[in-house]
Protein backbone atom coordinates (compact mmCIF):
# COMPACT_ATOMS: atom_id res chain seq x y z
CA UNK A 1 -24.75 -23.64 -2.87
CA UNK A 2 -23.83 -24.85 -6.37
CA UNK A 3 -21.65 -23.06 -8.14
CA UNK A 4 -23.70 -20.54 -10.55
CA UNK A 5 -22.08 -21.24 -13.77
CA UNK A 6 -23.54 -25.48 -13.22
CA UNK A 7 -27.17 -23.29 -12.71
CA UNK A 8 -30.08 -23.97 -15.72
CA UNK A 9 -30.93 -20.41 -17.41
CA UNK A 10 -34.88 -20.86 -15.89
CA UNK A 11 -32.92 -21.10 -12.21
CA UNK A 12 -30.39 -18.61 -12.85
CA UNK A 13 -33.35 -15.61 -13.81
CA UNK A 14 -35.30 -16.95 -10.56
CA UNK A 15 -32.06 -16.08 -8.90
CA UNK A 16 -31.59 -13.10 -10.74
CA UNK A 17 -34.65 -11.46 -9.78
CA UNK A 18 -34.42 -12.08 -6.19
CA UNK A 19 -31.03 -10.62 -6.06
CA UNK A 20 -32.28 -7.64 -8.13
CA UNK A 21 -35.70 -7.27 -5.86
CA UNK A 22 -32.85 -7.35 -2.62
CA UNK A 23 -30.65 -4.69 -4.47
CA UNK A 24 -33.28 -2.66 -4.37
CA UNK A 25 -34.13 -2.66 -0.93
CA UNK A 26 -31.01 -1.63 -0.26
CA UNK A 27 -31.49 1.25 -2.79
CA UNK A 28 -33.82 2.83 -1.24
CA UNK A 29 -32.23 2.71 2.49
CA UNK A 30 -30.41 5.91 0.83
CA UNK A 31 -26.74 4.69 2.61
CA UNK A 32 -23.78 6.52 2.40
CA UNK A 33 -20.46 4.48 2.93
CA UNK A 34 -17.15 5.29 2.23
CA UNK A 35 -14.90 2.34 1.78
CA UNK A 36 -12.55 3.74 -0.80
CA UNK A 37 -9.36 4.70 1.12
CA UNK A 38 -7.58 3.21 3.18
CA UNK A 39 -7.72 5.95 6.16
CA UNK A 40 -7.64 4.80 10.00
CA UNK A 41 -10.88 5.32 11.89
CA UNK A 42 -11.48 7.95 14.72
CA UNK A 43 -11.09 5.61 17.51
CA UNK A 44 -7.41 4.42 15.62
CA UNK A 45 -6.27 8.43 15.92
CA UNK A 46 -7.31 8.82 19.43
CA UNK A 47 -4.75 6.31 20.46
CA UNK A 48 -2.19 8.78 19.90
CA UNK A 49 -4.03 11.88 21.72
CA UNK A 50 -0.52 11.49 24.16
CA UNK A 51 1.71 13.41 21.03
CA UNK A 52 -0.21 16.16 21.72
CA UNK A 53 1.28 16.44 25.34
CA UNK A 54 4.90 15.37 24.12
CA UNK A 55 6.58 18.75 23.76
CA UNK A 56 5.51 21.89 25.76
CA UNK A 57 6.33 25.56 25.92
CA UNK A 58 9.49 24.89 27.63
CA UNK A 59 10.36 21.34 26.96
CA UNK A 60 11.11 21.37 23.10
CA UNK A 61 15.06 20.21 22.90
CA UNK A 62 16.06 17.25 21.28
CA UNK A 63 18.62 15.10 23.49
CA UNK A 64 21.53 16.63 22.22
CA UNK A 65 20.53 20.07 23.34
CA UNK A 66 19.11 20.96 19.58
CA UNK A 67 16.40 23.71 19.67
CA UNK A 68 13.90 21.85 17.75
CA UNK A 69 11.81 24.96 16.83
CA UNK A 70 14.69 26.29 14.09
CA UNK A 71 16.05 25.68 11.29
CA UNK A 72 18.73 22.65 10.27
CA UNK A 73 18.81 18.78 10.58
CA UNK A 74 18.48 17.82 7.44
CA UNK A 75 18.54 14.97 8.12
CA UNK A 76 16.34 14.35 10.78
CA UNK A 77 16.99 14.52 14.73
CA UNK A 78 19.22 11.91 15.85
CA UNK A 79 17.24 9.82 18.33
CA UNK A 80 14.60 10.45 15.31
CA UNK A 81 16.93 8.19 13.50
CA UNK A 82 18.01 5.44 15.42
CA UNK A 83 14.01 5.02 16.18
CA UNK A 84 13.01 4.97 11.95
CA UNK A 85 16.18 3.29 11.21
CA UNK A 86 15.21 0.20 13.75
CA UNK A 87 11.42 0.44 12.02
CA UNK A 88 13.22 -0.02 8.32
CA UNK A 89 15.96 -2.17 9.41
CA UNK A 90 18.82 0.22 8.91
CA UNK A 91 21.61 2.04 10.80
CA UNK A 92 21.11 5.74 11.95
CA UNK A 93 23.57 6.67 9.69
CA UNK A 94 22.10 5.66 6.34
CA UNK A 95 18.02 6.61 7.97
CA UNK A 96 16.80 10.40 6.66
CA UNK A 97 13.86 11.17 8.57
CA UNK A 98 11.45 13.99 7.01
CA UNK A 99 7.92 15.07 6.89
CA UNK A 100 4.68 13.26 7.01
CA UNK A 101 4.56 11.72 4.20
CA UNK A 102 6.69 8.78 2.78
CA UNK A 103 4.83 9.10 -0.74
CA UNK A 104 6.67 12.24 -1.01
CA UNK A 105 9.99 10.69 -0.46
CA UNK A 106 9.09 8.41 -3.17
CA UNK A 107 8.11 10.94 -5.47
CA UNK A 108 11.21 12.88 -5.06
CA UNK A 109 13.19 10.14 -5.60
CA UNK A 110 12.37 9.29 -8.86
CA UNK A 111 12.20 13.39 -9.83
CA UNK A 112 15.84 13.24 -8.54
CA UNK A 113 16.51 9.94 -10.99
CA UNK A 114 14.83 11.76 -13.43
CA UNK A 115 16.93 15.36 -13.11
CA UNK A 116 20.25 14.27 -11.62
CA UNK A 117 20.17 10.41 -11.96
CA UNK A 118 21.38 7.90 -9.54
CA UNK A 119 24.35 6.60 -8.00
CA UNK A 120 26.17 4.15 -10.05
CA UNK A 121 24.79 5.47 -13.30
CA UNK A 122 25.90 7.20 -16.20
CA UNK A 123 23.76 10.27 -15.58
CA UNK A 124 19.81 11.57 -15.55
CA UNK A 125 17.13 8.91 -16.63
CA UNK A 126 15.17 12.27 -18.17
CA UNK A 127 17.91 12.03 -20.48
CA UNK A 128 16.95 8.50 -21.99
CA UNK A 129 14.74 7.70 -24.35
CA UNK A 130 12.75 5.68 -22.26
CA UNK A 131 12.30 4.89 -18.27
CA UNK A 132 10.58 1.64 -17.10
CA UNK A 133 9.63 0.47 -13.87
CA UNK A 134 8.24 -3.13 -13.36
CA UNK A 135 4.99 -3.00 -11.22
CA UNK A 136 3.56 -5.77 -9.63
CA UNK A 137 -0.32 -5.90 -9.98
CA UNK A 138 -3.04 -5.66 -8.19
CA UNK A 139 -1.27 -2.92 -6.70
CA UNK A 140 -1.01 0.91 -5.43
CA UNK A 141 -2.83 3.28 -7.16
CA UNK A 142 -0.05 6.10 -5.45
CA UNK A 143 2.72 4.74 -6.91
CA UNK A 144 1.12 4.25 -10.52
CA UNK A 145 -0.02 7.94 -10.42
CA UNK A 146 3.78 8.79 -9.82
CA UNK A 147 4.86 7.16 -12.20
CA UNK A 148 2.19 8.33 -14.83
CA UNK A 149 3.05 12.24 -13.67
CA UNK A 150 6.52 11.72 -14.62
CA UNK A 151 6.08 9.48 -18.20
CA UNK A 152 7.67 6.67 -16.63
CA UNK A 153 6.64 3.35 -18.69
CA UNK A 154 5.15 0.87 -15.99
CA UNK A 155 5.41 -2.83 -17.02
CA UNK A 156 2.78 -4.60 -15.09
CA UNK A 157 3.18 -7.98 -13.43
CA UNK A 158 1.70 -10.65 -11.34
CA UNK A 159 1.86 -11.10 -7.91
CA UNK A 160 1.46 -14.10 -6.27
CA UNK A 161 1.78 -15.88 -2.70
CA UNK A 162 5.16 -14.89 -2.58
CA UNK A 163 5.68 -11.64 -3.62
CA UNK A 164 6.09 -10.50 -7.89
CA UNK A 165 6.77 -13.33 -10.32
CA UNK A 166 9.99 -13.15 -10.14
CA UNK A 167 10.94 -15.18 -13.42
CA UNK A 168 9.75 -12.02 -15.24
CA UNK A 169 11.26 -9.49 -13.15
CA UNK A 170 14.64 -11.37 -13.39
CA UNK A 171 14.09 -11.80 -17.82
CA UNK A 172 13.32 -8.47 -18.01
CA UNK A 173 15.55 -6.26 -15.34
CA UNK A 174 19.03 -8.54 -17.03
CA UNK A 175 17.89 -7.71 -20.92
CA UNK A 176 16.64 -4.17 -20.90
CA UNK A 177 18.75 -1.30 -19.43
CA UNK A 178 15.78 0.78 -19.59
CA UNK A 179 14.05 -1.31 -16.57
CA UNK A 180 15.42 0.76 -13.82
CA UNK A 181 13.78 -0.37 -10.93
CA UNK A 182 10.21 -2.37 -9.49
CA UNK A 183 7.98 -0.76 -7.17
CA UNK A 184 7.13 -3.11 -3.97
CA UNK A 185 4.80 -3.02 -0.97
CA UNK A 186 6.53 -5.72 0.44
CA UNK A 187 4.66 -6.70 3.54
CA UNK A 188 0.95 -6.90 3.02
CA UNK A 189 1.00 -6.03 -0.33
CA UNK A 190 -1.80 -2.89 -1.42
CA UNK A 191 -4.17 -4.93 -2.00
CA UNK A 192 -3.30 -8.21 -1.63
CA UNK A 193 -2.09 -8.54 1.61
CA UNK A 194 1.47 -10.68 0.72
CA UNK A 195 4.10 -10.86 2.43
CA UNK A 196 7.26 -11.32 0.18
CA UNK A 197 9.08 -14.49 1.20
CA UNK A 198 12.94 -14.38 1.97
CA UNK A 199 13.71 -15.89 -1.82
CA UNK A 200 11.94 -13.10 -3.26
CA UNK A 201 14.21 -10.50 -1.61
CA UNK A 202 17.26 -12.50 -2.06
CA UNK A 203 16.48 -13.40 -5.89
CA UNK A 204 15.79 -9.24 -5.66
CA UNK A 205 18.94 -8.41 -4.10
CA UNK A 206 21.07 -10.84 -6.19
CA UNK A 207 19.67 -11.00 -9.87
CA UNK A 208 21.49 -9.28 -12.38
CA UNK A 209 20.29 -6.09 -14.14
CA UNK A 210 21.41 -4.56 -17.63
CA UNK A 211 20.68 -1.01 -15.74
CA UNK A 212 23.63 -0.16 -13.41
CA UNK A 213 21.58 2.03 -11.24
CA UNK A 214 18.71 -0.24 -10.94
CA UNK A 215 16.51 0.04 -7.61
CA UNK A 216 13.81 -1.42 -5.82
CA UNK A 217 11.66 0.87 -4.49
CA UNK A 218 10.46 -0.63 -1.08
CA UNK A 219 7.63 1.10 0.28
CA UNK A 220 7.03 -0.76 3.47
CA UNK A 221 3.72 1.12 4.39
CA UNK A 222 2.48 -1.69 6.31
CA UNK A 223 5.57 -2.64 8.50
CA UNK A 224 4.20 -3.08 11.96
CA UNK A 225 0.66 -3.69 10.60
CA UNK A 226 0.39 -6.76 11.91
CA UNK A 227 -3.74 -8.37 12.74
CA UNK A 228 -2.66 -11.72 14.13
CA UNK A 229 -0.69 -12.30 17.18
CA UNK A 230 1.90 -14.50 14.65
CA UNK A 231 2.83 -12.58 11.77
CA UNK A 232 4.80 -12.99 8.84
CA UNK A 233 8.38 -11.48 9.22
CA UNK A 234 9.88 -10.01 6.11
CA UNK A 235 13.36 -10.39 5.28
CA UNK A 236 15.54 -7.06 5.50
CA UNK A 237 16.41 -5.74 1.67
CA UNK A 238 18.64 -4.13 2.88
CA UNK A 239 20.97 -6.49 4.33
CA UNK A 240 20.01 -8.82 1.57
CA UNK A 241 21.37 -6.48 -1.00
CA UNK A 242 24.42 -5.65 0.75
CA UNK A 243 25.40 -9.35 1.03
CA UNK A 244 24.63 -9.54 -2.39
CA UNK A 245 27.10 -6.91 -3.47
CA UNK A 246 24.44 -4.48 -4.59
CA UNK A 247 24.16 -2.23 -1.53
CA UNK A 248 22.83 0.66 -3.50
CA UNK A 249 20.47 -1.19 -5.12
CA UNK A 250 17.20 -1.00 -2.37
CA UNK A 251 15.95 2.34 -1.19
CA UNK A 252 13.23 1.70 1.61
CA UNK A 253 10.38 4.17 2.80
CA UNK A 254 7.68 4.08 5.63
CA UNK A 255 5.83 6.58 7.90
CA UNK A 256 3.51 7.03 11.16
CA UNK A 257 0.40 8.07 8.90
CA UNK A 258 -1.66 4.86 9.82
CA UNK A 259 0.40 4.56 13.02
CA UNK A 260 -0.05 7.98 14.41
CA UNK A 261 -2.15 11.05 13.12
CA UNK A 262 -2.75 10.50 9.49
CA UNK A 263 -1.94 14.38 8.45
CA UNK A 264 0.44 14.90 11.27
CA UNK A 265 3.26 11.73 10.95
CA UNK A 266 6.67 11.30 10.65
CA UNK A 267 8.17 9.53 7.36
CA UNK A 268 11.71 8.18 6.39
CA UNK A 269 13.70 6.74 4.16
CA UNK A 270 16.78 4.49 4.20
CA UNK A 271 19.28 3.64 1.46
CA UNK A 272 22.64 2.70 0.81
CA UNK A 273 25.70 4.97 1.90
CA UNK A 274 26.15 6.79 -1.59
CA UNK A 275 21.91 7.40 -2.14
CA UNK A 276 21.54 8.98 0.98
CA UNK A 277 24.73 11.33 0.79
CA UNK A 278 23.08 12.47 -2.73
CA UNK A 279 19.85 12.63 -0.93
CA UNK A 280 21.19 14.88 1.71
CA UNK A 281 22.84 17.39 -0.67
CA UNK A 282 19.60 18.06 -2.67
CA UNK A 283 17.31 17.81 0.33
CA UNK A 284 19.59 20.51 1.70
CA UNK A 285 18.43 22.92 -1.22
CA UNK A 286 15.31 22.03 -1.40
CA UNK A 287 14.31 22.84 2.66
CA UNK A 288 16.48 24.58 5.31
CA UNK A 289 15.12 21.74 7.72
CA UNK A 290 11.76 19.35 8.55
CA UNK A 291 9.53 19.52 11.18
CA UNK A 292 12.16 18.40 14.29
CA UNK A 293 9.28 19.31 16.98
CA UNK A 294 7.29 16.86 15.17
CA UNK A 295 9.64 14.69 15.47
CA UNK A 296 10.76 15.26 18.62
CA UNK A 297 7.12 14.09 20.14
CA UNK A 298 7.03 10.95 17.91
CA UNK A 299 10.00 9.78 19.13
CA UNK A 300 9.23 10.23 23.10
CA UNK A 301 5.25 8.95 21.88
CA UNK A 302 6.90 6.15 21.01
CA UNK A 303 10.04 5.58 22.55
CA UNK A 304 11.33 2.56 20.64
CA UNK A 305 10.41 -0.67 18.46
CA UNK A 306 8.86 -2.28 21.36
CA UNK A 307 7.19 0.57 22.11
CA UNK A 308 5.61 1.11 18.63
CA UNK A 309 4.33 -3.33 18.60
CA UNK A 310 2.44 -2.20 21.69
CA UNK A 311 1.09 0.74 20.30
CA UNK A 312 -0.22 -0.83 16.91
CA UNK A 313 -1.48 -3.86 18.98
CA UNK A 314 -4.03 -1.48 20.05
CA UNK A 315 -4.50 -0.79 16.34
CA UNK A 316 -4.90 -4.37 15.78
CA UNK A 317 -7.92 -4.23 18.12
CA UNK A 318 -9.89 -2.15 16.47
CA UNK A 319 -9.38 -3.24 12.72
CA UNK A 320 -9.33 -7.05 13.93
CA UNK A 321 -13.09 -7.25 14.07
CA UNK A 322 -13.02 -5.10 10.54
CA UNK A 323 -11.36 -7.43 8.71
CA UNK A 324 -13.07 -10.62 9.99
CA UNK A 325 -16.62 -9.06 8.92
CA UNK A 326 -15.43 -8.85 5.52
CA UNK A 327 -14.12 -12.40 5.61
CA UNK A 328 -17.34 -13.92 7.56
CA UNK A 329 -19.82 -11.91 5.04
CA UNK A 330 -17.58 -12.75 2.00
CA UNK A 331 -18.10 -16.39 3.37
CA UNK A 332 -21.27 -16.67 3.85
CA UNK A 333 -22.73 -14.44 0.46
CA UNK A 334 -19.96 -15.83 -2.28
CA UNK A 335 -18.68 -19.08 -0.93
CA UNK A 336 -18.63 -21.72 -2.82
CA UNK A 337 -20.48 -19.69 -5.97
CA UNK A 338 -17.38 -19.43 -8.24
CA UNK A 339 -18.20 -15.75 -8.86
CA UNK A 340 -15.39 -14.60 -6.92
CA UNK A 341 -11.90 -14.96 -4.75
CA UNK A 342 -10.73 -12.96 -2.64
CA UNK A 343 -7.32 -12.34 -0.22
CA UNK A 344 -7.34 -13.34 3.54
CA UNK A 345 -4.65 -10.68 4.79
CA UNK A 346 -2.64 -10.74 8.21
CA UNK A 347 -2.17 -7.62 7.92
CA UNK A 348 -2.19 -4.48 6.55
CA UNK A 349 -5.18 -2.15 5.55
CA UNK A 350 -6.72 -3.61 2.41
CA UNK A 351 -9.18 -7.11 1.21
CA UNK A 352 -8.43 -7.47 -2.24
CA UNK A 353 -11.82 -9.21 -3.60
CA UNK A 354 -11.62 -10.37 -7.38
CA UNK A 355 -15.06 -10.73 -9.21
CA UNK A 356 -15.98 -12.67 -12.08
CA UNK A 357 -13.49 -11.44 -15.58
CA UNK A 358 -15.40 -8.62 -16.72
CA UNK A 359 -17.70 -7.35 -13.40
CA UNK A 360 -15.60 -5.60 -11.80
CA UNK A 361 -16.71 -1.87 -13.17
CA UNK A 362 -20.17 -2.88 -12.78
CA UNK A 363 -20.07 -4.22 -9.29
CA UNK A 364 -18.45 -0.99 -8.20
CA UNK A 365 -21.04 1.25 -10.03
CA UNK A 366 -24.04 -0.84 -8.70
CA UNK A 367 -22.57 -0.59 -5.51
CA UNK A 368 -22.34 2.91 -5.32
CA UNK A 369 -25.34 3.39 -6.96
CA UNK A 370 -26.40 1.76 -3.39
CA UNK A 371 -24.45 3.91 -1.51
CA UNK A 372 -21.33 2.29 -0.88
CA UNK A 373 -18.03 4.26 -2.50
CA UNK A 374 -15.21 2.05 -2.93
CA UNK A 375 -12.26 2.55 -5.01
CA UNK A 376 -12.43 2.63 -8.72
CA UNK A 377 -12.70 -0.64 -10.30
CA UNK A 378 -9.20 -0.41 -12.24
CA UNK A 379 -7.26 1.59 -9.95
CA UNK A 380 -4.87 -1.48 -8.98
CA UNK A 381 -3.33 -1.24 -12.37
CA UNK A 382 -1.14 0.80 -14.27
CA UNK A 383 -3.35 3.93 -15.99
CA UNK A 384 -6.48 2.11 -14.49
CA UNK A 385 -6.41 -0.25 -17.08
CA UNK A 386 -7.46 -4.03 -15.16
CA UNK A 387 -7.00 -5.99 -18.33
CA UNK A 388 -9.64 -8.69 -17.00
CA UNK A 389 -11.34 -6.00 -15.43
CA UNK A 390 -11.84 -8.27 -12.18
CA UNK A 391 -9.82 -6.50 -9.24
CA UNK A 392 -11.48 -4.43 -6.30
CA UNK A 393 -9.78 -3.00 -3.87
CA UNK A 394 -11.51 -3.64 -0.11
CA UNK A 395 -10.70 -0.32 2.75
CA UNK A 396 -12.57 -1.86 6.08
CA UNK A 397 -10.69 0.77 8.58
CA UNK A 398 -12.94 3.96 8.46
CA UNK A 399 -16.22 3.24 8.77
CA UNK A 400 -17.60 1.89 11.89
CA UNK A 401 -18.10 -2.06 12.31
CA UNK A 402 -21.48 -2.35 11.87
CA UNK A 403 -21.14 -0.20 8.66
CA UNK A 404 -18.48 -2.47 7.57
CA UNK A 405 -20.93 -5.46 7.62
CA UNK A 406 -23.54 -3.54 5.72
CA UNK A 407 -21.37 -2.44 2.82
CA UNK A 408 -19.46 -5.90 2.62
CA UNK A 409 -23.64 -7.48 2.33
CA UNK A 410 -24.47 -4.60 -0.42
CA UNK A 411 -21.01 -5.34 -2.24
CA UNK A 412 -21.22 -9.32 -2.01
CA UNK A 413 -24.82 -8.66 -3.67
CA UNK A 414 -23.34 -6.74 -6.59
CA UNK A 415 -20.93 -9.31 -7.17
CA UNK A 416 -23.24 -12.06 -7.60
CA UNK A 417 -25.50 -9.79 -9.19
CA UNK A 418 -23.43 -8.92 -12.22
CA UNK A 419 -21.94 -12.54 -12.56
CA UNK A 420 -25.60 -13.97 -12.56
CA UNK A 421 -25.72 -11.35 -15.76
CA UNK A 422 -22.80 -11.94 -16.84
CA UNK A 423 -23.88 -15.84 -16.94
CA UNK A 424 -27.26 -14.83 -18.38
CA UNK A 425 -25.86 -12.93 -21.43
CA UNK A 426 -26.56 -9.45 -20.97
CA UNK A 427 -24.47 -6.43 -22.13
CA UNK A 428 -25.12 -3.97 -19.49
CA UNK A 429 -24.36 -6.09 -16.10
CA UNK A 430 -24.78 -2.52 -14.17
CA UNK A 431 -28.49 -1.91 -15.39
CA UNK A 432 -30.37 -0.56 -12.51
């Protein structure tokens, strides 16, 4: 197939009407798919049916004799933190393990910058006339949303093969004190699926910054999220920023909610020595103690590291055949067209397809005009604001695979469908 821009106008209305006469078709199948989170499917939470049998009635105490059903352990149970601590490539003793949600831990983070400020600064960021944080794009729509609650500025940047373009992060973290920090999915990047290489985390751990209490916020979500039998192995921040002299400097998150139960998980965070003694003291007025039966049955669910690759290899076959639809009917509907690119992930939950500058609202409305949901066109970006209006964030895990193929075939449509308009000249590339 020629690409469509090379296509004479008489060819390219031929083309648009059959593509318009096909939309419709699938218009009036009346469909309803959602593929606009990225949630784990039914058969992904049965895996882990066994937590339910982990703890009983008379088998509840932690290894050290700790009554898990009261209060204390701020920090998490012990064995809860050499297990987490392995997962984000920390010691025990610098690992707080909490609820189910690692979001949260980010979000109370930056409240506590905010409030109270950081170690190695000169007091709260509220206090400042400004607070930036550099945010590589496409990116998570989470993180954005935190930042927007709290009036953080978020200075958007691109993201490439390796991780954020780091030329900009270094210009702008060494001449503006008010940059305080980036926000990174570091392995499988929402949406895009990259892996930061180890010169991206060194050049992160090493560069200077005009903010003393500068900090990467490393949400690795997608840690053991691995599709393919050889993945990519990401270089520990951590360790990077400690040989680096900066061992404050990275504060790293992840949970169970796409290992696990989605609702019912274990999250954690790990930072250097002086973060998480300042995390302890005001997470020690803020609960009396998390959910240590919880975390008590995640721990003997999944034993250790080895025990959680085995675990999420069974993840891998379920989503493996996801993700490969979307590639095959990506293939097969927009190769070769030059209406659209899109990311070929090892990992993680998310396709990240771009359409044609300018289609990307349309394709989603047409789409869901057809019945498939899918994020909002926009979402990737800081305040929803896509400034080429291109990026479209893919969620294959939920749905069934046969519903995955019939959503990717209605969204591949809309994609040609508005850059066929888009070629043609028309103003409204969503008329229905």
């Amino acid at each position: 197939m020629p690409e469509l821009s090379t296509l004479p106008a008489g060819e390219l209305a031929q083309l648009h009407e059959r593509l318009r006469t096909r939309y419709e078709r699938f218009r009036a199948l009346g469909l309803s798919l959602d593929m606009s989170r990225g949630k784990p499917c039914a058969e992904q939470l049965d895996l882990s049916n066994g937590l339910f049998d982990c703890v009983s009635a008379d088998d509840f105490r932690a290894a050290d004799g700790t009554d898990c059903r009261n209060y204390g352990g701020i920090e998490g149970l012990p064995e809860a933190r050499v297990l987490f601590g392995a997962l984000l490539g920390a010691r025990p003793e610098q690992t707080i393990v909490g609820g189910n949600s690692s979001l949260a831990m980010i979000h109370d983070t930056v409240a506590r910058a905010l409030s109270h400020g950081l170690p190695g600064g000169e007091g709260p960021w509220g206090r400042l006339p400004a607070v930036r944080f550099l945010c590589p794009c496409p990116g998570y729509d989470r993180h954005f949303a935190i930042f927007a609650l709290f009036g953080v500025e978020m200075v958007p940047l691109g993201i490439g093969p390796h991780g954020p373009d780091m030329g900009a992060v270094e210009r702008l973290s060494a001449e503006d004190p008010l940059v305080k920090g980036i926000i990174c999915v570091p392995k499988y990047s929402n949406p895009t699926g990259v892996t930061y290489s180890d010169s991206t985390v060194d050049r992160l751990a090493a560069m200077p910054t005009a903010a003393p209490d500068f900090r990467i916020l490393w949400d690795n979500a997608y840690a053991v999220h691995d599709l393919t039998d050889s993945p990519p192995v990401l270089k520990n921040v951590l360790d990077a920023c400690e040989a680096a002299g900066h061992p404050e400097r990275a504060c790293v998150y992840a949970s169970t909610s796409k290992v696990t139960f989605a609702g019912a998980g274990v999250a954690a965070m790990a930072a250097g020595p002086h973060t998480i003694a300042r995390t302890r003291k005001h997470l020690s007025l803020r609960t009396i103690g998390p959910d240590k039966v919880n975390q008590l049955r995640h721990v003997r669910f999944l034993r250790d590291m080895d025990g959680v690759r085995a675990h999420m290899r069974l993840h891998a076959r379920i989503l493996r055949p996801k993700f490969d639809a979307v590639q095959q009917v990506f293939e097969s509907r927009l190769g070769g067209k030059g209406v659209a690119g899109w990311s070929r992930p090892q990992g993680g939950y998310f396709v990240s397809l771009d359409a044609a500058p300018g289609c990307a609202r349309a394709v989603v409305t047409m789409a869901g005009h057809a019945g498939v949901k899918l994020t909002p066109a926009g979402a990737t970006f800081p305040l929803g604001r896509d400034p080429q209006d291109r990026n479209i964030r893919i969620a294959p895990t939920l749905p069934p695979l046969d519903e995955v193929r019939r959503a990717m075939e209605i969204v591949a449509l809309c994609v040609e469908l508005a850059a066929v308009r888009k070629l043609l000249g028309e103003e409204d590339l969503a008329a229905l």
